[in-house]
Protein backbone atom coordinates (compact mmCIF):
# COMPACT_ATOMS: atom_id res chain seq x y z
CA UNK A 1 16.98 21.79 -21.13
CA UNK A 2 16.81 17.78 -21.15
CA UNK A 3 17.05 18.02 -16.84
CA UNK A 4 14.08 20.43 -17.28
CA UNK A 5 12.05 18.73 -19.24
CA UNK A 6 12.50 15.68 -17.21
CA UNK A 7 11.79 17.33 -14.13
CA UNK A 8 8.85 18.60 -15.63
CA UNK A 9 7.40 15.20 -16.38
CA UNK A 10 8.53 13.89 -12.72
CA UNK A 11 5.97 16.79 -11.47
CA UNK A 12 3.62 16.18 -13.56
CA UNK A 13 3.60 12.69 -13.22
CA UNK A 14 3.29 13.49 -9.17
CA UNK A 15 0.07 15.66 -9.97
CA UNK A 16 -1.39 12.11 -12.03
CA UNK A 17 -0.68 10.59 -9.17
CA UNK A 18 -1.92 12.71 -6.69
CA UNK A 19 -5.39 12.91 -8.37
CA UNK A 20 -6.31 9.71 -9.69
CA UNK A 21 -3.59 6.96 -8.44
CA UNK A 22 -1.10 5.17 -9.69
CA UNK A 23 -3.12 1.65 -10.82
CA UNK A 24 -4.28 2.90 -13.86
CA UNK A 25 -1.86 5.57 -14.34
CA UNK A 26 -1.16 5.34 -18.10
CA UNK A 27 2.03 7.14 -19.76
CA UNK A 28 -0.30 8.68 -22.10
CA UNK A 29 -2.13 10.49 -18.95
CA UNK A 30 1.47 11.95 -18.03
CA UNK A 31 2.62 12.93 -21.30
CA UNK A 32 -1.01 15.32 -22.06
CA UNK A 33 -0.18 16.47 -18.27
CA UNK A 34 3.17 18.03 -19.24
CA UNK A 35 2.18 18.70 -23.09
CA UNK A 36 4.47 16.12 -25.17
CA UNK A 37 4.12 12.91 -26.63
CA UNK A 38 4.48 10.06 -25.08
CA UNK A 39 7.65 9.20 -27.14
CA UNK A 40 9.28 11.72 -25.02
CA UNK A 41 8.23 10.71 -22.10
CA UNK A 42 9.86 7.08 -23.24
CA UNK A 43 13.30 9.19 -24.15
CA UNK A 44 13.58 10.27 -20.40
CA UNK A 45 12.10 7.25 -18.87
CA UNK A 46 12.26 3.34 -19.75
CA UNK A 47 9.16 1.94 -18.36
CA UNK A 48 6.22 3.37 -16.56
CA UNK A 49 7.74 0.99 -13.70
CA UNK A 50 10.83 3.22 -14.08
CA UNK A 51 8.75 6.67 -13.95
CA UNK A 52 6.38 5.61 -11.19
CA UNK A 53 9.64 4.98 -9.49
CA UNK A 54 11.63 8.40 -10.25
CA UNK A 55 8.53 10.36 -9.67
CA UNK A 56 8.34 8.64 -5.81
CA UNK A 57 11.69 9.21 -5.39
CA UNK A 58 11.47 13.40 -6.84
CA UNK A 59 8.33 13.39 -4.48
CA UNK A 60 9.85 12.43 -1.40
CA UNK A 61 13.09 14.23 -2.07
CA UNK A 62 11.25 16.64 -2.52
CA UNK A 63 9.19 16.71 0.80
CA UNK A 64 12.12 15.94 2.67
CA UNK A 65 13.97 19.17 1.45
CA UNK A 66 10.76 21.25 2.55
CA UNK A 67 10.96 19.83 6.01
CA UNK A 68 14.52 20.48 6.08
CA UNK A 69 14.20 23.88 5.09
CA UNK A 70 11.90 24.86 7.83
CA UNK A 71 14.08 23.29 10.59
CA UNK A 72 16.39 25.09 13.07
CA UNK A 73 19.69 23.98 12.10
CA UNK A 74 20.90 25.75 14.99
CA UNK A 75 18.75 24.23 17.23
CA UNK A 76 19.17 20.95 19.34
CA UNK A 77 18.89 17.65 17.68
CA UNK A 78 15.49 16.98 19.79
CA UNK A 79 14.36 19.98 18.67
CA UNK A 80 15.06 19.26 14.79
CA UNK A 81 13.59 15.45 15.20
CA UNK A 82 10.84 17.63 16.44
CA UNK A 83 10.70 19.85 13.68
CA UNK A 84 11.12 17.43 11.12
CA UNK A 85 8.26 14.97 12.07
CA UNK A 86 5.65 18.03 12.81
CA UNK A 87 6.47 19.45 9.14
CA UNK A 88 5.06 15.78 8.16
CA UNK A 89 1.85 17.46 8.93
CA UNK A 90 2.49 20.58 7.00
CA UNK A 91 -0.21 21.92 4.48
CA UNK A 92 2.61 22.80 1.90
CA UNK A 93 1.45 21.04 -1.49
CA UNK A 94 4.31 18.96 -1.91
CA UNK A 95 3.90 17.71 1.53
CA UNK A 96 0.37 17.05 1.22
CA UNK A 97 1.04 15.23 -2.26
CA UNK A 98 3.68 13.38 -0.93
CA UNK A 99 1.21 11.30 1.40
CA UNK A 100 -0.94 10.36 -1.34
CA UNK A 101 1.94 9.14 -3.25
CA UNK A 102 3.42 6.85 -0.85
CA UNK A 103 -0.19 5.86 0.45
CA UNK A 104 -0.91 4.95 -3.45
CA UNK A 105 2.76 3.46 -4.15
CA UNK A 106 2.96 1.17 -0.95
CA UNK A 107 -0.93 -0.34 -1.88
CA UNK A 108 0.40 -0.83 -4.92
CA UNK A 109 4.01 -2.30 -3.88
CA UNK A 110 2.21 -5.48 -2.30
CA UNK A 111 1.92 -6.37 -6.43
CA UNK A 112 5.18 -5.08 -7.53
CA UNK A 113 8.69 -5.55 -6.33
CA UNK A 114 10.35 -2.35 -8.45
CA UNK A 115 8.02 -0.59 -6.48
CA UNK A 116 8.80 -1.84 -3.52
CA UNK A 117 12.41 -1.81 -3.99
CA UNK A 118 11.84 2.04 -4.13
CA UNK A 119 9.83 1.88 -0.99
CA UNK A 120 12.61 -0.19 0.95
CA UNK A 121 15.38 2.12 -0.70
CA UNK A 122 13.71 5.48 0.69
CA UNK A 123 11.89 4.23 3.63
CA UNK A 124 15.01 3.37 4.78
CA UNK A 125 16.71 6.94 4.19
CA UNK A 126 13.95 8.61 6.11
CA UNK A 127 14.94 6.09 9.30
CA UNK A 128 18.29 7.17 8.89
CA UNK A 129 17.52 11.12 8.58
CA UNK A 130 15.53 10.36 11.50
CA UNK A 131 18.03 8.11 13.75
CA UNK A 132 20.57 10.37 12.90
CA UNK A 133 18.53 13.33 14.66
CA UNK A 134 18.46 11.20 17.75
CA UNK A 135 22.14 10.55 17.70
CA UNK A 136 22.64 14.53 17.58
CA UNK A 137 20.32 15.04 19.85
CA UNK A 138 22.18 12.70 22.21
CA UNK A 139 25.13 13.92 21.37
CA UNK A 140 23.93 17.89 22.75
CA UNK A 141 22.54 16.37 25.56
CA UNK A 142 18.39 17.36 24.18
CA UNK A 143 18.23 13.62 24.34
CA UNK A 144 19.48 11.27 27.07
CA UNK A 145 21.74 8.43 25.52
CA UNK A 146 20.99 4.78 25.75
CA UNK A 147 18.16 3.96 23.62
CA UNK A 148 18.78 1.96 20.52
CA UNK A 149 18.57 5.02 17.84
CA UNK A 150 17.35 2.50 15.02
CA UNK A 151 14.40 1.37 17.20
CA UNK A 152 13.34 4.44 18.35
CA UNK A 153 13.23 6.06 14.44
CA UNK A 154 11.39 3.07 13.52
CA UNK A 155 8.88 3.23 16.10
CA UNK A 156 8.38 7.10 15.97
CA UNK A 157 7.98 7.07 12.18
CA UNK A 158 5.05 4.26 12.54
CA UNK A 159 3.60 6.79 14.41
CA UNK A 160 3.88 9.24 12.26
CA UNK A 161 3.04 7.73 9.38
CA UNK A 162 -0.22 6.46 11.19
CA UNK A 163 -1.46 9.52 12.55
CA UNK A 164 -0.34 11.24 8.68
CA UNK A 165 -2.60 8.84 6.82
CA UNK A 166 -5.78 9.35 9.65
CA UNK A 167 -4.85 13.22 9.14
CA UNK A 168 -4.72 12.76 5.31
CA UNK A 169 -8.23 11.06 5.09
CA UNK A 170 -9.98 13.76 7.33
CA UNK A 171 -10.22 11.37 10.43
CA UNK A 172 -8.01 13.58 12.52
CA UNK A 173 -7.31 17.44 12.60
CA UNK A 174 -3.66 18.74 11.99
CA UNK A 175 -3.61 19.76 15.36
CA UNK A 176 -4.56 16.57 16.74
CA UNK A 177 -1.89 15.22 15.01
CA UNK A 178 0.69 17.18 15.93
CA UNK A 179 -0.27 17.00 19.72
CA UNK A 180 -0.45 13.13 19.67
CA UNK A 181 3.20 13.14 17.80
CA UNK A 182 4.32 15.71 20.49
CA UNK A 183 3.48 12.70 23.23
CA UNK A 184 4.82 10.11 21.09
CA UNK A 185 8.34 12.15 20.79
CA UNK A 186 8.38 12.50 24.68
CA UNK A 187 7.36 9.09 25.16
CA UNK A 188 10.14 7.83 23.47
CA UNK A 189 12.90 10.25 23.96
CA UNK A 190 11.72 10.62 27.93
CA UNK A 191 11.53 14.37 29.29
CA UNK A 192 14.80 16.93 27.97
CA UNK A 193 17.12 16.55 29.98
């Protein structure tokens, strides 16, 4: 039940954010969100410093296992890096909410270094996910070798992230998006091979 329970205030405490922001996010806000006192919210969770930066984490885990779950894992690996980057621009809730959380816990980072510690630690797992797409699809021949991987995740998830926060704000249309990360992705990789 405890897992549950703290689960339950990780989603809620995604919802806070995801509606009014995380500045004046209060514990108090959280715990009438999930229906409990704020004691309990305390029993799971040290600080609101340490549930601001469980509920990023359980957000972008979270969005990350959607993505994965719509890929092809039979497909090529330029065809997954594909698959992963265009599901950035998927309408699923948790996708959605996930941009508004890392929009609202990177503003906030630039004031607090837990927070950015947690923005480092996963920023830095999404480059990997995403260099190590490149490597496979090098490795199947979808992608011809000889860029440097690390550079190439980097730059492609600037991109992404760019064109995510432009779609998030109603400035672009999803299939705008998409369509300028599709030429972005061939820029990079060059044409299949």
């Amino acid at each position: 039940m405890g897992q549950d329970r703290r689960t339950e205030i990780l989603e809620a405490t995604c919802r806070v954010i995801g509606r009014s922001g995380v500045h004046d996010l209060r514990v108090e806000d959280v715990a009438k969100e999930v229906g409990v006192s704020p004691a309990l919210v305390y029993y799971y969770f040290d600080t609101r410093a340490d549930l601001l930066n469980r509920a990023f984490e359980y957000a972008d885990a979270r969005s990350t296992s959607h993505s994965v779950k719509q890929m092809d894992m039979e497909s090529s690996g330029r065809q997954q890096l594909k698959d992963i980057l265009f599901h950035e621009y998927d309408d699923a809730p948790e996708v959605r909410e996930n941009w508004v959380i890392w929009s609202e816990m990177e503003a906030n980072a630039v004031f607090d270094q837990e927070l950015l510690d947690a923005i480092v630690k996963r920023s830095a797992h999404w480059v990997k996910i995403v260099t190590d797409l490149i490597r496979t699809g090098e490795s199947d021949g979808s992608i011809a070798s000889g860029a440097n991987a690390d550079n190439v995740a980097e730059r492609l998830i600037g991109v992404s992230d760019a064109l995510g926060m432009k779609w998030m704000r109603g400035l672009m249309t999803q299939e705008r998006a998409l369509d300028l990360m599709a030429e972005a992705i061939d820029i990079e990789l060059g044409p299949q091979p």
